[in-house]
Protein backbone atom coordinates (compact mmCIF):
# COMPACT_ATOMS: atom_id res chain seq x y z
CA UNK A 1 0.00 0.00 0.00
CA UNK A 2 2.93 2.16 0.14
CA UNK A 3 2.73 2.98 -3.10
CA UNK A 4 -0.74 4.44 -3.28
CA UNK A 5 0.28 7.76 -2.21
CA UNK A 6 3.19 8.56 -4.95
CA UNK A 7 0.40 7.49 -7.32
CA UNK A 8 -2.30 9.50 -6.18
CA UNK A 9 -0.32 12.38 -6.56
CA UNK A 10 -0.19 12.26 -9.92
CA UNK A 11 -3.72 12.91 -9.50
CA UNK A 12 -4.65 16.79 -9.32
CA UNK A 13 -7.35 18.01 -7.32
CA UNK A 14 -9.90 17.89 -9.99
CA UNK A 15 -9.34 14.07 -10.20
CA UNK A 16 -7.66 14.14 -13.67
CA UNK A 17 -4.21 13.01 -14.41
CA UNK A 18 -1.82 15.62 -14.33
CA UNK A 19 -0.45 15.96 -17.77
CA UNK A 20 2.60 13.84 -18.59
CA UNK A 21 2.05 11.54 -15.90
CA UNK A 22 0.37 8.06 -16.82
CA UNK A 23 -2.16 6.71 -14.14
CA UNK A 24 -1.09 3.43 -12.99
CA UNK A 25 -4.02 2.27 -10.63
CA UNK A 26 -4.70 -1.17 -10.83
CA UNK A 27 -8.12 -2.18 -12.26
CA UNK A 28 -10.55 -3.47 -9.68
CA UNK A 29 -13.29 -5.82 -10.73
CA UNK A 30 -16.46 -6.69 -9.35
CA UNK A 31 -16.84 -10.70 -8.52
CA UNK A 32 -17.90 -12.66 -11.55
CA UNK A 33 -21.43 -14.42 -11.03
CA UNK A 34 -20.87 -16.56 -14.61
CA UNK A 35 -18.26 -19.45 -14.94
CA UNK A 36 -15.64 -19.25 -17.35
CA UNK A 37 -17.09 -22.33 -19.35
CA UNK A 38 -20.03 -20.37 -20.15
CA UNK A 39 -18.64 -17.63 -21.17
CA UNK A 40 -15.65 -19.36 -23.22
CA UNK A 41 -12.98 -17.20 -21.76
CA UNK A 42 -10.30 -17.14 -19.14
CA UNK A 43 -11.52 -15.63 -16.07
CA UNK A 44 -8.58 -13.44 -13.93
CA UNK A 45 -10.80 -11.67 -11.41
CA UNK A 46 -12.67 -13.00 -8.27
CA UNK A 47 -15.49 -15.48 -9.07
CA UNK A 48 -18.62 -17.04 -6.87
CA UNK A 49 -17.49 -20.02 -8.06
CA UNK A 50 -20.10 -21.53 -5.04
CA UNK A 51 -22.91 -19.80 -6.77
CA UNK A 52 -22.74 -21.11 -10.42
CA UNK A 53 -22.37 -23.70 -12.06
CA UNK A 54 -21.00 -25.30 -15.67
CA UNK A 55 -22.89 -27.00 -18.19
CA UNK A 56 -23.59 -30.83 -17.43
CA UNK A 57 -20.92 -31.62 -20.35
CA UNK A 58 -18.16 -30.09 -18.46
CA UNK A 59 -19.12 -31.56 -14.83
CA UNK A 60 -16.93 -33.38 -12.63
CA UNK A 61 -17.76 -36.71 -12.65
CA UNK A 62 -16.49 -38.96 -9.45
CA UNK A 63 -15.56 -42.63 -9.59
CA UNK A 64 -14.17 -44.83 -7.80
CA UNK A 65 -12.10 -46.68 -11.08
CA UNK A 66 -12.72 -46.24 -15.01
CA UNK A 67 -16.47 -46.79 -16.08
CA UNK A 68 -17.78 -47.08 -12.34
CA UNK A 69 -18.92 -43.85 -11.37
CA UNK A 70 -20.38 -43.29 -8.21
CA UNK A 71 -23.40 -40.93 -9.39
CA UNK A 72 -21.84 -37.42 -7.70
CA UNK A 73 -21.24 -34.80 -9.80
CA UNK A 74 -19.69 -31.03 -8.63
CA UNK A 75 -20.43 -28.19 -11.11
CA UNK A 76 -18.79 -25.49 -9.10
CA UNK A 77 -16.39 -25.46 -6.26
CA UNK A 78 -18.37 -25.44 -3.49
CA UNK A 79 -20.11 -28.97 -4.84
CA UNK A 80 -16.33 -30.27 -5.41
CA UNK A 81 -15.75 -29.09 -1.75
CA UNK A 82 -18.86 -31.10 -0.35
CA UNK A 83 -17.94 -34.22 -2.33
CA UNK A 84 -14.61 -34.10 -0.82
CA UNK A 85 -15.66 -33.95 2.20
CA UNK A 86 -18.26 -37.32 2.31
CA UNK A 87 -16.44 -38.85 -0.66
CA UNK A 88 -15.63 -42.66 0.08
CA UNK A 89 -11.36 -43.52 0.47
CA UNK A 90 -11.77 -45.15 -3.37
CA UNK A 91 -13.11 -42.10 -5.01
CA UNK A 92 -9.52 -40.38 -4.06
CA UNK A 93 -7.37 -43.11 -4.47
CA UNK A 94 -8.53 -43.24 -8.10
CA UNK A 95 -8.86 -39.22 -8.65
CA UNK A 96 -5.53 -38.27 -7.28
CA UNK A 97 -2.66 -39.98 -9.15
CA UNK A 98 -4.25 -38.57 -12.23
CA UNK A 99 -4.59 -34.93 -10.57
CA UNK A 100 -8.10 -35.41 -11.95
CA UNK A 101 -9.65 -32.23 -9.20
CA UNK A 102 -6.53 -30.19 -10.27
CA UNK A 103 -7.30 -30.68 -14.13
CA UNK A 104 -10.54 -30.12 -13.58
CA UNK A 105 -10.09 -26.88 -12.03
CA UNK A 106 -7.71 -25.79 -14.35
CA UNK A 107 -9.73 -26.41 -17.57
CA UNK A 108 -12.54 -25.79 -16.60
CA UNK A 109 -12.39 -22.60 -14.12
CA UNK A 110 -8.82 -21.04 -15.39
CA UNK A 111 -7.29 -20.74 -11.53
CA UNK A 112 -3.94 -21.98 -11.94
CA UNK A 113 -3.14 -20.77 -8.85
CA UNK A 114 -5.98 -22.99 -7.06
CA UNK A 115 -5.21 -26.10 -9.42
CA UNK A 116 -1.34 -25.96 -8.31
CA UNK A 117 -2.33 -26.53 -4.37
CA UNK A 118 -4.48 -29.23 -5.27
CA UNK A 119 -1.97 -31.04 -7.74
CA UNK A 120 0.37 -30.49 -4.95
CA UNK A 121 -2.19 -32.56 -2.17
CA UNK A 122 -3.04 -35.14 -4.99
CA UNK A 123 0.92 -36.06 -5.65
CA UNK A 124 0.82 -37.54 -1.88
CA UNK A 125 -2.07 -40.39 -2.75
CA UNK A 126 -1.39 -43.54 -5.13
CA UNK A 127 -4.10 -46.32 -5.53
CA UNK A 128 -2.18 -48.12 -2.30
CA UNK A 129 -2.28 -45.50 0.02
CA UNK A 130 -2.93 -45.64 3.39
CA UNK A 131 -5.77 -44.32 5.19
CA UNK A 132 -4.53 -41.88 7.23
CA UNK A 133 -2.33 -40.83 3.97
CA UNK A 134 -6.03 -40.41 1.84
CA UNK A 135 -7.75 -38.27 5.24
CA UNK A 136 -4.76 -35.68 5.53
CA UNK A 137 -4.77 -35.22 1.51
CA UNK A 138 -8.33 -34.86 1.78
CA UNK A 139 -8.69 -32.10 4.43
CA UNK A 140 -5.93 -31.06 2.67
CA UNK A 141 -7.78 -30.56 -0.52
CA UNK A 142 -10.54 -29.05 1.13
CA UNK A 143 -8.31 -26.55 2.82
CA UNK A 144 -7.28 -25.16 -0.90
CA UNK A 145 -10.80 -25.02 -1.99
CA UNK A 146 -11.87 -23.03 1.40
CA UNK A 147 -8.80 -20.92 0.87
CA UNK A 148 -10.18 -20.00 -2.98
CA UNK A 149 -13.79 -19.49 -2.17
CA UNK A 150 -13.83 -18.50 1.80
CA UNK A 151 -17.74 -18.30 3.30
């Protein structure tokens, strides 16, 4: 915040830039209310990603191995989140090695940033781990998506 004050006075009293001096104030965006799926572009502000959702086709679709899905499906982060949270041991032991949540939230939503922290939870679980290995990358996973998207 230190810097505010050198650039605000470039500004003159009448609000206008003083001549010769460019305005460098960083753009400030309201929170998105559509996903970036809909709209087909890459989102860099804030979005409610708890309050929307994406199209069915590009819905997260948990299993527990290839072809046996377990019928829950998160279209935002918020239903991710909840699935986490209830999800049975099997459903991360086959998401995880193939940083399936991480894709998913890179693809679809754009936040890098977000999809990093979980790729870096999901590198911890293989199809053998242990239980207490698959409950500390799950609150771990949890953590990143309440750290994104805080109530």
């Amino acid at each position: 915040m230190a810097a505010w004050p050198a650039k605000e006075a470039a500004m003159s009293r009448s609000g206008s830039v003083n001549p010769g001096r460019a305005a460098s104030r960083p753009s400030v965006s309201a929170p998105r209310t559509r996903s970036p799926a809909a709209s087909g572009t890459a989102i860099s502000g804030p979005i409610k990603y708890d309050q929307t959702g994406v199209e069915p086709a590009r819905r997260f679709q948990f299993r527990t191995e290839p072809g046996a899905p377990t019928g829950a499906v998160a279209a935002n982060l918020a239903e991710l989140e909840a699935e986490l949270s209830g999800c049975g041991e099997g459903v991360l032991r086959h998401h995880c090695p193939g940083h399936d949540f991480s894709r998913w939230v890179a693809d679809v939503f754009h936040d890098g940033s977000l999809a990093a922290d979980l790729a870096a939870a999901e590198a911890a679980i293989t199809p053998r781990s242990l239980g207490a290995v698959v409950a500390q990358v799950r609150l771990t996973l949890i953590a990143a998506l309440q750290d994104r998207h805080p109530r």
